[in-house]
N, C-alpha and C. Protein backbone atom coordinates (compact mmCIF):
# COMPACT_ATOMS: atom_id res chain seq x y z
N UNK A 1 78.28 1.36 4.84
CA UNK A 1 77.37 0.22 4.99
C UNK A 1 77.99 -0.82 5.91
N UNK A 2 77.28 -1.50 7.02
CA UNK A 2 77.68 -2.62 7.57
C UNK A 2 78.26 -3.81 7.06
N UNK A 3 78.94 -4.35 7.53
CA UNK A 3 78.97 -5.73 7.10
C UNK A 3 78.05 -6.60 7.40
N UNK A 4 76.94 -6.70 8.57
CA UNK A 4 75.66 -7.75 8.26
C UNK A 4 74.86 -7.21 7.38
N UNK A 5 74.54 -5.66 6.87
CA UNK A 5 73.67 -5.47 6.37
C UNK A 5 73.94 -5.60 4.68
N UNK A 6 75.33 -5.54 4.39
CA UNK A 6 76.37 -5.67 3.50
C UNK A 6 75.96 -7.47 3.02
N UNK A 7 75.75 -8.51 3.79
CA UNK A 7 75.41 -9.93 3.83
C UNK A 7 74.19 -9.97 3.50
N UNK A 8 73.32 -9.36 4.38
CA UNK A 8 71.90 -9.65 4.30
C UNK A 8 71.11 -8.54 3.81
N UNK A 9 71.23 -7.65 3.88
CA UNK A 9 70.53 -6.48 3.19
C UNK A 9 69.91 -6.13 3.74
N UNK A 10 68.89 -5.03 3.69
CA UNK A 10 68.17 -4.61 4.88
C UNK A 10 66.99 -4.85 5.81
N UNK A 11 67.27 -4.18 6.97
CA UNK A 11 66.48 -5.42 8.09
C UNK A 11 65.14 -5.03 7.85
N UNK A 12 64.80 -6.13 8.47
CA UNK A 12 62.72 -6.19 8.66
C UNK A 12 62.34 -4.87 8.84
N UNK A 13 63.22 -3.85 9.91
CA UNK A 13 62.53 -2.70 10.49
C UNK A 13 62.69 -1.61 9.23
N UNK A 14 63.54 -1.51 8.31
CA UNK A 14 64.04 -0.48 7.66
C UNK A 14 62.93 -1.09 6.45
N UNK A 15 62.72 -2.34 6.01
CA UNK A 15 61.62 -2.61 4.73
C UNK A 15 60.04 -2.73 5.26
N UNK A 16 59.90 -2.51 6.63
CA UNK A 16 58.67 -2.68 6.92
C UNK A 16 58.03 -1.02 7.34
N UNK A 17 59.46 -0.39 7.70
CA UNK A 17 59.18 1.26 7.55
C UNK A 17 58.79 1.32 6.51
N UNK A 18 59.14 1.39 5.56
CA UNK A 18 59.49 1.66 4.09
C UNK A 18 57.96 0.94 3.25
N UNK A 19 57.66 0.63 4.12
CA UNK A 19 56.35 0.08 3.83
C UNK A 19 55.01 0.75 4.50
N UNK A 20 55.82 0.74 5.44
CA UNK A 20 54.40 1.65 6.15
C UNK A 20 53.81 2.99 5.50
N UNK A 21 55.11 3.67 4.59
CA UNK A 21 55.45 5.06 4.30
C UNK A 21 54.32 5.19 3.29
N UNK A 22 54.95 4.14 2.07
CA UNK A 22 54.19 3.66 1.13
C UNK A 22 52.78 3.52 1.15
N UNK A 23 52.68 2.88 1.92
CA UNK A 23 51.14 2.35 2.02
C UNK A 23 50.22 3.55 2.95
N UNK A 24 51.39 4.57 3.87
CA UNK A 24 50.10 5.85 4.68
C UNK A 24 49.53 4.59 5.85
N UNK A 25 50.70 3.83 6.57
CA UNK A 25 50.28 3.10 7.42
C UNK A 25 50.99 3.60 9.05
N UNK A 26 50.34 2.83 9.75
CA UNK A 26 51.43 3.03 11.17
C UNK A 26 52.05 1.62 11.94
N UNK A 27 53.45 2.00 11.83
CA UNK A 27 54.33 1.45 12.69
C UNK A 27 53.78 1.45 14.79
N UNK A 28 53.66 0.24 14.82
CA UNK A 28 53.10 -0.15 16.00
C UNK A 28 54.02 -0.94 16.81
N UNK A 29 54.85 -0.26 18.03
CA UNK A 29 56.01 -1.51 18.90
C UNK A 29 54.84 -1.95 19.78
N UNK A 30 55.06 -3.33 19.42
CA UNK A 30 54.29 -4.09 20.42
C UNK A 30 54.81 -4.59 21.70
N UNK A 31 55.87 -4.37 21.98
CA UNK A 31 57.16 -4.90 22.83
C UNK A 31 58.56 -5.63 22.73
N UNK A 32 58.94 -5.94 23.66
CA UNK A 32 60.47 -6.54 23.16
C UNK A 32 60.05 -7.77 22.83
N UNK A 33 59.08 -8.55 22.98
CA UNK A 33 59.07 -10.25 22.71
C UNK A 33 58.29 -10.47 21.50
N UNK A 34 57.72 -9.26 20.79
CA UNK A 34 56.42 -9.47 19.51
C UNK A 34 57.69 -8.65 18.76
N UNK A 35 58.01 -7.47 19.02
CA UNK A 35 58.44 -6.96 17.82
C UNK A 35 57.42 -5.84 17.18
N UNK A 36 57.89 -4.82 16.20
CA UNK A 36 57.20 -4.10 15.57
C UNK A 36 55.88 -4.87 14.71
N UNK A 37 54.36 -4.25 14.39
CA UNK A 37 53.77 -4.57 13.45
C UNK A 37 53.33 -3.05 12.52
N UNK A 38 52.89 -3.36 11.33
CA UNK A 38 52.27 -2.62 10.97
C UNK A 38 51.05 -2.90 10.78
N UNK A 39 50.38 -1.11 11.02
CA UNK A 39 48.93 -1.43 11.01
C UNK A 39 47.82 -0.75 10.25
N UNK A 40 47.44 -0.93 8.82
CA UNK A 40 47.10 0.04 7.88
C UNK A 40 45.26 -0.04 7.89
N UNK A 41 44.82 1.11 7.04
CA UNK A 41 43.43 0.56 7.01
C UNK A 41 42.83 0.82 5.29
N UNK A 42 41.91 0.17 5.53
CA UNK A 42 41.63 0.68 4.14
C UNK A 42 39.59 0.40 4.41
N UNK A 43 39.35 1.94 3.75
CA UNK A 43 38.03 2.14 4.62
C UNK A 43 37.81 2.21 5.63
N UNK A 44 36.55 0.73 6.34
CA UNK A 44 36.67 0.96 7.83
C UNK A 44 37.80 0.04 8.19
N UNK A 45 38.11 -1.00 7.36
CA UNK A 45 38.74 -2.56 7.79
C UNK A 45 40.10 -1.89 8.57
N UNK A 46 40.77 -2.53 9.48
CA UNK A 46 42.18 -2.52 9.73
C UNK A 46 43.03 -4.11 9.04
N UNK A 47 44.49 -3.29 8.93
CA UNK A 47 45.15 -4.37 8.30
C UNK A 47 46.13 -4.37 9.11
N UNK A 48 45.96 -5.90 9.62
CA UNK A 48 47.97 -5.82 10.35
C UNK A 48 48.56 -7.07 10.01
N UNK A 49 49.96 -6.19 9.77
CA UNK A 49 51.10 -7.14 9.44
C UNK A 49 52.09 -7.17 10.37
N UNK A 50 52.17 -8.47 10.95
CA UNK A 50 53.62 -8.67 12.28
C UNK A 50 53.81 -10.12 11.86
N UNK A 51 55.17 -10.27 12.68
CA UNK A 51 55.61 -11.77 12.73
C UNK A 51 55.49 -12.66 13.91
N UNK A 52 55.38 -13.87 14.13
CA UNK A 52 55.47 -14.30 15.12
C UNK A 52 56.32 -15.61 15.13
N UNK A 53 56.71 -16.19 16.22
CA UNK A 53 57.65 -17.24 16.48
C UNK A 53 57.05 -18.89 17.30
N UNK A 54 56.97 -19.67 16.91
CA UNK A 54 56.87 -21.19 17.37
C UNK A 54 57.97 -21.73 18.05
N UNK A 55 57.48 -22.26 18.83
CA UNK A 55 58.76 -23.47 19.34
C UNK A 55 58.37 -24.71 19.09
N UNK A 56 59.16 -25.23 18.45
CA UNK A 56 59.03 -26.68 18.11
C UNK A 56 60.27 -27.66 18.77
N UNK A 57 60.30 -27.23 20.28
CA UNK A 57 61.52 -28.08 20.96
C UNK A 57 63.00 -27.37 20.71
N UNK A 58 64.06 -28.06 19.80
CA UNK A 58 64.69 -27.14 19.74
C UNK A 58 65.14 -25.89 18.91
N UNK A 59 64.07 -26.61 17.69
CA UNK A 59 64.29 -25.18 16.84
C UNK A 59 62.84 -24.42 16.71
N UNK A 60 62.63 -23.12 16.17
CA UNK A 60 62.06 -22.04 16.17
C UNK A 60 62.18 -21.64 14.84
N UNK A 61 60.38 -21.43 14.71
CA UNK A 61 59.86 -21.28 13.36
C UNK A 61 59.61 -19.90 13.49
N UNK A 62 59.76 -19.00 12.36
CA UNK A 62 59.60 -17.96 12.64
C UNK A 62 58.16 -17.66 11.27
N UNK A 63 57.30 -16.66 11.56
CA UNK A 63 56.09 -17.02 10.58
C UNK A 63 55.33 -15.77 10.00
N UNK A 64 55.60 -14.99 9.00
CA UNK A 64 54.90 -13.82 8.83
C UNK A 64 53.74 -13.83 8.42
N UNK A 65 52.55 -13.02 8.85
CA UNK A 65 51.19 -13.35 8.81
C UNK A 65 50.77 -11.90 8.37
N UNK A 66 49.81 -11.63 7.80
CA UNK A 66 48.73 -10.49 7.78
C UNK A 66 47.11 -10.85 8.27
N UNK A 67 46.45 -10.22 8.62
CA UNK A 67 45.13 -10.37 9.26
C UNK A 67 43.89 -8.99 8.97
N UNK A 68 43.01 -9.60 8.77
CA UNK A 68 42.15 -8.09 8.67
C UNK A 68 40.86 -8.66 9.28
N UNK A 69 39.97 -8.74 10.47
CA UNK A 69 38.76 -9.30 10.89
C UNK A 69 37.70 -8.19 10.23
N UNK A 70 36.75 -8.96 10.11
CA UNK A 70 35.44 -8.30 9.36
C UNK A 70 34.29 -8.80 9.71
N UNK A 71 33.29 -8.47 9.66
CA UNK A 71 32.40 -8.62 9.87
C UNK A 71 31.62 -9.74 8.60
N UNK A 72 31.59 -11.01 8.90
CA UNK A 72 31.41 -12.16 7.77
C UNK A 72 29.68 -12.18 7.95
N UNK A 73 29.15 -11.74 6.62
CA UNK A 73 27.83 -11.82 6.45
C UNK A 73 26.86 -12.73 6.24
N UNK A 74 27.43 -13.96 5.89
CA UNK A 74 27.29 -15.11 5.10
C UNK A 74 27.97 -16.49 5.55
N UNK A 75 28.39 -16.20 6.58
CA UNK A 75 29.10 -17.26 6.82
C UNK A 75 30.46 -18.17 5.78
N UNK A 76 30.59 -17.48 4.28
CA UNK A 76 31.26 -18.34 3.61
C UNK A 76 32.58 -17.87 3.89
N UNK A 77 33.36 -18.96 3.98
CA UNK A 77 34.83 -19.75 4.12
C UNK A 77 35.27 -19.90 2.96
N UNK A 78 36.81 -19.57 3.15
CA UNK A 78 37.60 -20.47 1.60
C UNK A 78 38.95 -20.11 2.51
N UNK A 79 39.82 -21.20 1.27
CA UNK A 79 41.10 -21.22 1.71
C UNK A 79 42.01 -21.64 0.38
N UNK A 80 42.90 -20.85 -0.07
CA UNK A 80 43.79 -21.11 -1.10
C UNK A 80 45.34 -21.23 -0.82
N UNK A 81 45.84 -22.32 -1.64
CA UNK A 81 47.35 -22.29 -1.55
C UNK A 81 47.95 -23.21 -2.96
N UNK A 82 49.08 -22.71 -2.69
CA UNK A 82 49.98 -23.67 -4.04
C UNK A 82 49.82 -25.15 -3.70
N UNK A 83 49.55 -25.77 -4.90
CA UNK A 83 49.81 -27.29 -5.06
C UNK A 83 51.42 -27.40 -4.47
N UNK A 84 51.24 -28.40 -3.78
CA UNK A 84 52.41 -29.05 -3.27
C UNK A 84 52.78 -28.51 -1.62
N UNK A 85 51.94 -26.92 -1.31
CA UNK A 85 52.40 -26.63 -0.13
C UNK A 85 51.84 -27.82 0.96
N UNK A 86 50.30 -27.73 0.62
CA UNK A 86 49.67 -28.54 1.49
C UNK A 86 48.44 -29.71 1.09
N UNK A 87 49.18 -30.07 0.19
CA UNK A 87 48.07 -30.69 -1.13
C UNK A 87 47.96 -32.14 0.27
N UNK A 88 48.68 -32.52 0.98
CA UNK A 88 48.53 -33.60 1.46
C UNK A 88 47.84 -34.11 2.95
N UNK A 89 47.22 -32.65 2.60
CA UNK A 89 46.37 -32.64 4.26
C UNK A 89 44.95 -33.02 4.25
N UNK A 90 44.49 -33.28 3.07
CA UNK A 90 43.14 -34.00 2.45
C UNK A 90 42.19 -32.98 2.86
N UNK A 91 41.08 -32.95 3.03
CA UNK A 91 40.22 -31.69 3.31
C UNK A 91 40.34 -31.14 4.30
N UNK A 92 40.25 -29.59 4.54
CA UNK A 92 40.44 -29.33 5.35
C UNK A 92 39.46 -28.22 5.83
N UNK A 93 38.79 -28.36 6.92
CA UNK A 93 37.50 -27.57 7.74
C UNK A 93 36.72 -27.88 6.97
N UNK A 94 36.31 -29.44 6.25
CA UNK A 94 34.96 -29.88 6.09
C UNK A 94 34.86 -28.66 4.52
N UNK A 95 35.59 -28.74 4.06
CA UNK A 95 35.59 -27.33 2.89
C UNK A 95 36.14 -28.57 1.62
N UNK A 96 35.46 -28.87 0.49
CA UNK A 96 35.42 -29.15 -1.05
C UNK A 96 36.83 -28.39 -1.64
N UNK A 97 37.26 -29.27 -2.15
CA UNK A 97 38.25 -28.34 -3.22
C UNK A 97 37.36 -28.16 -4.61
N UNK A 98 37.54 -26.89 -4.91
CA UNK A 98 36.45 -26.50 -6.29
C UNK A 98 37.41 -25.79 -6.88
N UNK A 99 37.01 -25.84 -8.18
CA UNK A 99 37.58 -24.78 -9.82
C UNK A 99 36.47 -24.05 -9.99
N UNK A 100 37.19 -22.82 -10.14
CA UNK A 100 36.90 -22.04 -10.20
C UNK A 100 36.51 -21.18 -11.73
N UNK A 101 37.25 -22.15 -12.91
CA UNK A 101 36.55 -21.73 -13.68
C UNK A 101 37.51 -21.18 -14.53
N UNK A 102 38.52 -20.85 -14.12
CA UNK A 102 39.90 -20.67 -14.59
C UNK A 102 41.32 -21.31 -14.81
N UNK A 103 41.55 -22.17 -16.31
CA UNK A 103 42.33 -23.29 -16.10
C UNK A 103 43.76 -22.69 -15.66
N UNK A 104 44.34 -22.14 -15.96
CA UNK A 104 45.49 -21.80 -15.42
C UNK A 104 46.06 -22.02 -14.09
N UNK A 105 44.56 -20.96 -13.68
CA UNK A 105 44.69 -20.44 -11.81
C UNK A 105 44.25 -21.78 -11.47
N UNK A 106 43.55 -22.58 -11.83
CA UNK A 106 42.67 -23.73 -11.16
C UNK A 106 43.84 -25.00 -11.50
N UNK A 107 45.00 -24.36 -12.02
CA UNK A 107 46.06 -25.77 -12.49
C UNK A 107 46.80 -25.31 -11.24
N UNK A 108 47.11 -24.21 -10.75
CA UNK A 108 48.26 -23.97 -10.28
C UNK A 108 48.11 -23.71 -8.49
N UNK A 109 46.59 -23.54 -7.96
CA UNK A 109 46.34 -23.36 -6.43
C UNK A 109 45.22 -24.93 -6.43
N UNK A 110 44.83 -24.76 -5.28
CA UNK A 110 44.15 -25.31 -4.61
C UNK A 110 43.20 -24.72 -3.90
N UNK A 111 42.10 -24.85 -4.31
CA UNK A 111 41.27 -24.18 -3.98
C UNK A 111 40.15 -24.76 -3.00
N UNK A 112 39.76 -24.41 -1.61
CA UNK A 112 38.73 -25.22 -1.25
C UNK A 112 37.69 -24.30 0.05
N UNK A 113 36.51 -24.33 -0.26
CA UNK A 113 35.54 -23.28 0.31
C UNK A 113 33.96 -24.41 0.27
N UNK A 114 33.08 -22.90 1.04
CA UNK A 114 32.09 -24.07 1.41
C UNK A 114 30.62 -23.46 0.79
N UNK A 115 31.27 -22.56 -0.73
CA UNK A 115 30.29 -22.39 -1.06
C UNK A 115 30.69 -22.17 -2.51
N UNK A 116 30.29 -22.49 -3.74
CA UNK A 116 31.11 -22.93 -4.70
C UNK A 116 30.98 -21.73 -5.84
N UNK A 117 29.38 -21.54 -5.52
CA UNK A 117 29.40 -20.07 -6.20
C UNK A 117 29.89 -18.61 -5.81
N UNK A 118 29.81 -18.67 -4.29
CA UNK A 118 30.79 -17.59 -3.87
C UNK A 118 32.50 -17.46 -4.54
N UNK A 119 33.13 -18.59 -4.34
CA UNK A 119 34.03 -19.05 -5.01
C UNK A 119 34.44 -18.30 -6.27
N UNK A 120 33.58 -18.62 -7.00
CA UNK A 120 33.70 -18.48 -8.40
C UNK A 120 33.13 -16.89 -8.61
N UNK A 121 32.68 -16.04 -7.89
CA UNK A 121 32.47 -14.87 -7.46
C UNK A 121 33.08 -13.98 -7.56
N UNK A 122 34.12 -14.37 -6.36
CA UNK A 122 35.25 -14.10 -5.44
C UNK A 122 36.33 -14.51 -6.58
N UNK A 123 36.56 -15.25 -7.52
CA UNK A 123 38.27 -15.53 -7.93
C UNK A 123 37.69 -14.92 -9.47
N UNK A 124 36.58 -14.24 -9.85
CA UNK A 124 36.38 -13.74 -10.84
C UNK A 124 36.85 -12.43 -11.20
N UNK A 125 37.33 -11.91 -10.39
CA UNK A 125 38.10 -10.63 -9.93
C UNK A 125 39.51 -10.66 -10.48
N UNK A 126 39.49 -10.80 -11.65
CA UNK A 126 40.84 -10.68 -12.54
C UNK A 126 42.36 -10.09 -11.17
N UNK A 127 41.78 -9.34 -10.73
CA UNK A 127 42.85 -8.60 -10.09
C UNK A 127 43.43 -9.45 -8.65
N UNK A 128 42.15 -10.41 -8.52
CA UNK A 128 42.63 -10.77 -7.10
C UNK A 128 43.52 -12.32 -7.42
N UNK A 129 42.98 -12.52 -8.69
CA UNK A 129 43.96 -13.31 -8.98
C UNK A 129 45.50 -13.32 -9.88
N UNK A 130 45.32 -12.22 -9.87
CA UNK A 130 46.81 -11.59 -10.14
C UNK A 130 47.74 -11.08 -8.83
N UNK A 131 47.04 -10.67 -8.08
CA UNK A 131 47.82 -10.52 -6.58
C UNK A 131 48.20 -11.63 -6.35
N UNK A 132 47.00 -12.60 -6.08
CA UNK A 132 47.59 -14.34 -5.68
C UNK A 132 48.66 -14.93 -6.46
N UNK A 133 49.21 -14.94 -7.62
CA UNK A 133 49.74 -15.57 -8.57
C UNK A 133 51.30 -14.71 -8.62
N UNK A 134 51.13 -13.65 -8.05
CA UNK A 134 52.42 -12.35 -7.63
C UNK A 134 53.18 -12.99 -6.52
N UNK A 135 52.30 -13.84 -5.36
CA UNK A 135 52.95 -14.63 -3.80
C UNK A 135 53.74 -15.86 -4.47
N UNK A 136 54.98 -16.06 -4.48
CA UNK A 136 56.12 -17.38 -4.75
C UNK A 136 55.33 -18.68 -3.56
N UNK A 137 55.18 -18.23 -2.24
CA UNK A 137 54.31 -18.72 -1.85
C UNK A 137 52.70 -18.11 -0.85
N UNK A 138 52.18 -18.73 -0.48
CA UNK A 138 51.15 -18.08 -0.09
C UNK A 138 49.69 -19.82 0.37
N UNK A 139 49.51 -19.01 1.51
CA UNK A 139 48.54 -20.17 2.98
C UNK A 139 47.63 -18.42 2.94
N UNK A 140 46.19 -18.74 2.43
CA UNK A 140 45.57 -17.53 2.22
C UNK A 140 43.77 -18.06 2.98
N UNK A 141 43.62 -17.65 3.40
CA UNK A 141 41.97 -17.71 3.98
C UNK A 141 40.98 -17.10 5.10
N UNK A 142 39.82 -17.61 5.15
CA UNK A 142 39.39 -16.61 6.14
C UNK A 142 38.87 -18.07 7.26
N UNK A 143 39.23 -17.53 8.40
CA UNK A 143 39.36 -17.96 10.07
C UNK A 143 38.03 -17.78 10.81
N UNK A 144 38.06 -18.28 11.23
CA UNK A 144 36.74 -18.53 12.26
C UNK A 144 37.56 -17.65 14.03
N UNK A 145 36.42 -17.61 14.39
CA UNK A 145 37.06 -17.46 15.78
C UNK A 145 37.46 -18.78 16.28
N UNK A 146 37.23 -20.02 15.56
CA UNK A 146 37.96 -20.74 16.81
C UNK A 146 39.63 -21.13 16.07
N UNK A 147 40.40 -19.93 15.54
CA UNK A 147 41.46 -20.33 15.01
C UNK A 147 42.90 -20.77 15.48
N UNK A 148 43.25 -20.96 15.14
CA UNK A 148 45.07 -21.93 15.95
C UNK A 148 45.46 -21.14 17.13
N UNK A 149 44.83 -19.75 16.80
CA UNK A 149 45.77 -19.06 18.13
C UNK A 149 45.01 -18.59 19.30
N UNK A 150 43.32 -19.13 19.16
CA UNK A 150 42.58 -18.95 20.33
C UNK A 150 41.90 -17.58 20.31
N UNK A 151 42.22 -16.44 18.95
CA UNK A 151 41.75 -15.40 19.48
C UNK A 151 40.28 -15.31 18.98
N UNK A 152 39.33 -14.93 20.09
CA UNK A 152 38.41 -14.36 20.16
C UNK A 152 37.43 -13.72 19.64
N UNK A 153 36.70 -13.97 18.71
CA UNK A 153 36.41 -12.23 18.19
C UNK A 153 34.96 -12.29 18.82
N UNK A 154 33.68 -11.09 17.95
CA UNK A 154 32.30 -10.97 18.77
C UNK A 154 31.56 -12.10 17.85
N UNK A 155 30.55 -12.34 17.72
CA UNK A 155 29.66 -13.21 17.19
C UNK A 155 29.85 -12.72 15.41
N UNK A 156 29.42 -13.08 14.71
CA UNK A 156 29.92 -12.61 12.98
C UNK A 156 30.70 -12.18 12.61
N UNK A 157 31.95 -12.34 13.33
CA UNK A 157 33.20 -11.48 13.09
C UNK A 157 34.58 -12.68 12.94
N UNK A 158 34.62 -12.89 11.20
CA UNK A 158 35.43 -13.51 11.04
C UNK A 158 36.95 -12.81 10.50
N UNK A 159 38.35 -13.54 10.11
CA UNK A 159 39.32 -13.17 10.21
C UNK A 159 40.05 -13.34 8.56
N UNK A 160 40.06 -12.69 7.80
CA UNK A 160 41.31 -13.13 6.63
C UNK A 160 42.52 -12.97 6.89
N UNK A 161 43.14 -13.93 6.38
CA UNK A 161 44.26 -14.38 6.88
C UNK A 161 45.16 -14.55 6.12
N UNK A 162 46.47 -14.30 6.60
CA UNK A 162 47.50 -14.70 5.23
C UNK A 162 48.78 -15.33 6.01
N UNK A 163 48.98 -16.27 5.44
CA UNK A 163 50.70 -17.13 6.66
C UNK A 163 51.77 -17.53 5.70
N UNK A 164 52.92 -17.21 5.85
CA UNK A 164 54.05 -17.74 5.34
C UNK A 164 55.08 -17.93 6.45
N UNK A 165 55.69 -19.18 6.12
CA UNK A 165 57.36 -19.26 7.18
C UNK A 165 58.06 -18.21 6.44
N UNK A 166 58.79 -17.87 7.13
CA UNK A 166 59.95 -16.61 7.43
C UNK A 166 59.78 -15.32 7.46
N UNK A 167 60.52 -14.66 7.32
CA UNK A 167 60.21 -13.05 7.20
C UNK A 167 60.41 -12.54 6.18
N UNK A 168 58.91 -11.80 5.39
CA UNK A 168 59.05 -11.27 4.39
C UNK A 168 59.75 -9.62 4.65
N UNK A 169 60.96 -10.01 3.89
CA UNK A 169 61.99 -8.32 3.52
C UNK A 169 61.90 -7.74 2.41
N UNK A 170 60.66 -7.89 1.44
CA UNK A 170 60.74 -7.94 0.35
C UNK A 170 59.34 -6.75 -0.10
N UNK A 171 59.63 -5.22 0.33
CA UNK A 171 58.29 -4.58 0.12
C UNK A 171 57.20 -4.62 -1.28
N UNK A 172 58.18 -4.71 -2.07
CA UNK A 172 56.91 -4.88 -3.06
C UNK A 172 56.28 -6.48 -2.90
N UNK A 173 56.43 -7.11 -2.34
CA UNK A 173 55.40 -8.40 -2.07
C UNK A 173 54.65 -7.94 -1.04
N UNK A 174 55.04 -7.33 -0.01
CA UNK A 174 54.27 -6.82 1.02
C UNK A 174 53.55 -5.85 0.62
N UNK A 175 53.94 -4.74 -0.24
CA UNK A 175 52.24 -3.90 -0.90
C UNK A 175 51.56 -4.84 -1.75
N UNK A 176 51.68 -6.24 -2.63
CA UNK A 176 50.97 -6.48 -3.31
C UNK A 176 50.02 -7.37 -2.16
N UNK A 177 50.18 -8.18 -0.97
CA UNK A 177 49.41 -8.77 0.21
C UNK A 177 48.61 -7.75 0.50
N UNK A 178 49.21 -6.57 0.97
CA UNK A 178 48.02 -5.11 1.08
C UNK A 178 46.87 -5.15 0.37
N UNK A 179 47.34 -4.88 -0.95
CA UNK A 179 46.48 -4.62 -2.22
C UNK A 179 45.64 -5.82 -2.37
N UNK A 180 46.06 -6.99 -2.15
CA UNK A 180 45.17 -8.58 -2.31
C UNK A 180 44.21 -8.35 -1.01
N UNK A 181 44.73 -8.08 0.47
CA UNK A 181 43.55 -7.84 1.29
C UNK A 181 42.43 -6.61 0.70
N UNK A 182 43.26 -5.59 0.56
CA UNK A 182 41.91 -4.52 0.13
C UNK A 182 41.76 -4.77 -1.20
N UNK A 183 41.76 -5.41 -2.03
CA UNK A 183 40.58 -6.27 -3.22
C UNK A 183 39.47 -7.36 -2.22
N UNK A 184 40.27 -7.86 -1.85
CA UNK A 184 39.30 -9.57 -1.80
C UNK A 184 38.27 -8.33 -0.77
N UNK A 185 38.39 -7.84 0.34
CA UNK A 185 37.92 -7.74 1.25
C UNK A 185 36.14 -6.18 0.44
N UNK A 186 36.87 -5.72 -0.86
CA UNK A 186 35.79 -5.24 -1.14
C UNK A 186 35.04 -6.22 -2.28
N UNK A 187 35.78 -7.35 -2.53
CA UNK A 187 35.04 -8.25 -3.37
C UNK A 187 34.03 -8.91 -2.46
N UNK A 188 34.59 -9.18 -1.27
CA UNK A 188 33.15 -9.59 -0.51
C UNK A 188 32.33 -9.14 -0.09
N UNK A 189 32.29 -7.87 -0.31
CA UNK A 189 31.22 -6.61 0.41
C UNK A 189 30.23 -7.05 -1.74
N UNK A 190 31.28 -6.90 -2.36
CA UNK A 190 30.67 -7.10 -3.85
C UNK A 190 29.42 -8.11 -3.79
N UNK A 191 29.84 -9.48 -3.32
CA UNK A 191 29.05 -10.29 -3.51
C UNK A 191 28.29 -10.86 -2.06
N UNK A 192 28.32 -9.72 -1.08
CA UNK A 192 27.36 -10.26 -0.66
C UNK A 192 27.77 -10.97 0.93
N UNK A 193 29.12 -11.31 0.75
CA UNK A 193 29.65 -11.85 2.26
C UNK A 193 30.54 -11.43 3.08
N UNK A 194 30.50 -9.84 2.69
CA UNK A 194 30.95 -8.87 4.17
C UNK A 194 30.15 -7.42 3.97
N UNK A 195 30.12 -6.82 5.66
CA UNK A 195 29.83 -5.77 5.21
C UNK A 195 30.78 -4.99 5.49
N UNK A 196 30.25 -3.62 4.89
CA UNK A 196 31.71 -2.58 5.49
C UNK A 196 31.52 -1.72 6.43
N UNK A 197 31.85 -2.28 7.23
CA UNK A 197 31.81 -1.68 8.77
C UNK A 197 33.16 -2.15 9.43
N UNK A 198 33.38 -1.71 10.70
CA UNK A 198 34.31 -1.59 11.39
C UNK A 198 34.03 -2.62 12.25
N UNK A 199 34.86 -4.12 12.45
CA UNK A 199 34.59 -4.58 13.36
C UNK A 199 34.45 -4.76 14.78
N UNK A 200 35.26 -3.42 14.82
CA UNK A 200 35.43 -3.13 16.62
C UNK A 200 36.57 -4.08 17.19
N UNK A 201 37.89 -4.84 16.11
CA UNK A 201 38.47 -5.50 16.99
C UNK A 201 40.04 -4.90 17.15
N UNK A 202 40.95 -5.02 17.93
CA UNK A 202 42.10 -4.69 18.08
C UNK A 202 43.25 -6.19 17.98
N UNK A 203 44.14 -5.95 16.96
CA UNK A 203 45.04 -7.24 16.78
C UNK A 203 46.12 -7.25 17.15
């Protein structure tokens, strides 16, 4: 065994293999400046997981994300995170913070969407709120095309989203993000605000 790997344990590429294996996904080099992603599917949806990097002058944020675009039927939005990550950004995209109906889960996230019964729909799914409550942290929602990074999609084709700072090395958190996209993403085909089709996009 190395001595960095002996320090740090094993790298992104060896737990994100090890993930791909798991999950029946594919390892995708995107180049020398992106780095490997993985890219799984479940049904028609695609799922990808890569990292990306900020500059903030002189230091550099580094930011692991997952993404799955779909085809949004309904137009409804939500966005969840831990109290305290971003409790101090007051509303955000014109979106209500709502309870959901569950004191626990409704003590411990923040919840805010733009449709209240979808909401309560959507977090009724015992399971999807056991995935959520599995993330130490977790910045969870679905994106519009006009999102932070400019990308694009066709007309009804919105984005779920998942963001954390640093790099997750940690595969069983990374199959349970899997497993939280392919729940939520057939909970919304459930109630009504996706369909299941293939969006036609490449990430």
């Amino acid at each position: 065994m190395s001595l960095l790997r002996e320090i740090f344990g094993p790298s992104k590429k060896e737990i994100w293999e090890q993930l791909s294996n798991e999950i029946e996904a594919d390892i995708v080099n995107s180049g020398l400046w992106k780095g490997d992603k993985v890219v799984a599917r479940v049904k028609e949806w695609t799922i990808t997981l890569d990292t990306y990097t900020v500059s903030t002058g002189k230091t550099h944020i580094t930011y692991t994300r997952m993404r799955a675009p779909y085809v949004n039927k309904d137009g409804f939005r939500f966005k969840i995170y831990r109290k305290g990550l971003f409790s101090g950004l007051g509303k955000l995209f014109g979106m209500e913070d709502i309870e959901v109906g569950f004191p626990g889960f409704d003590e411990e996230f923040i919840i805010k969407g733009n449709n209240k019964q979808k909401l309560i729909e959507l977090f009724s799914n015992s399971k999807i709120r056991e995935l959520i409550e599995l993330q130490p942290q977790i910045s969870f929602e679905v994106k519009d095309d006009e999102g932070w990074f400019g990308k694009e999609f066709p007309y009804g084709v919105d984005e779920l989203y998942f963001q954390v700072t640093g790099v997750i090395k940690d595969v069983e958190r990374l199959k349970t993000l899997y497993y939280l996209f392919a729940e939520v993403l057939g909970q919304l085909c459930m109630i009504g605000s996706a369909y299941e089709k293939n969006p036609h996009i490449e990430l």
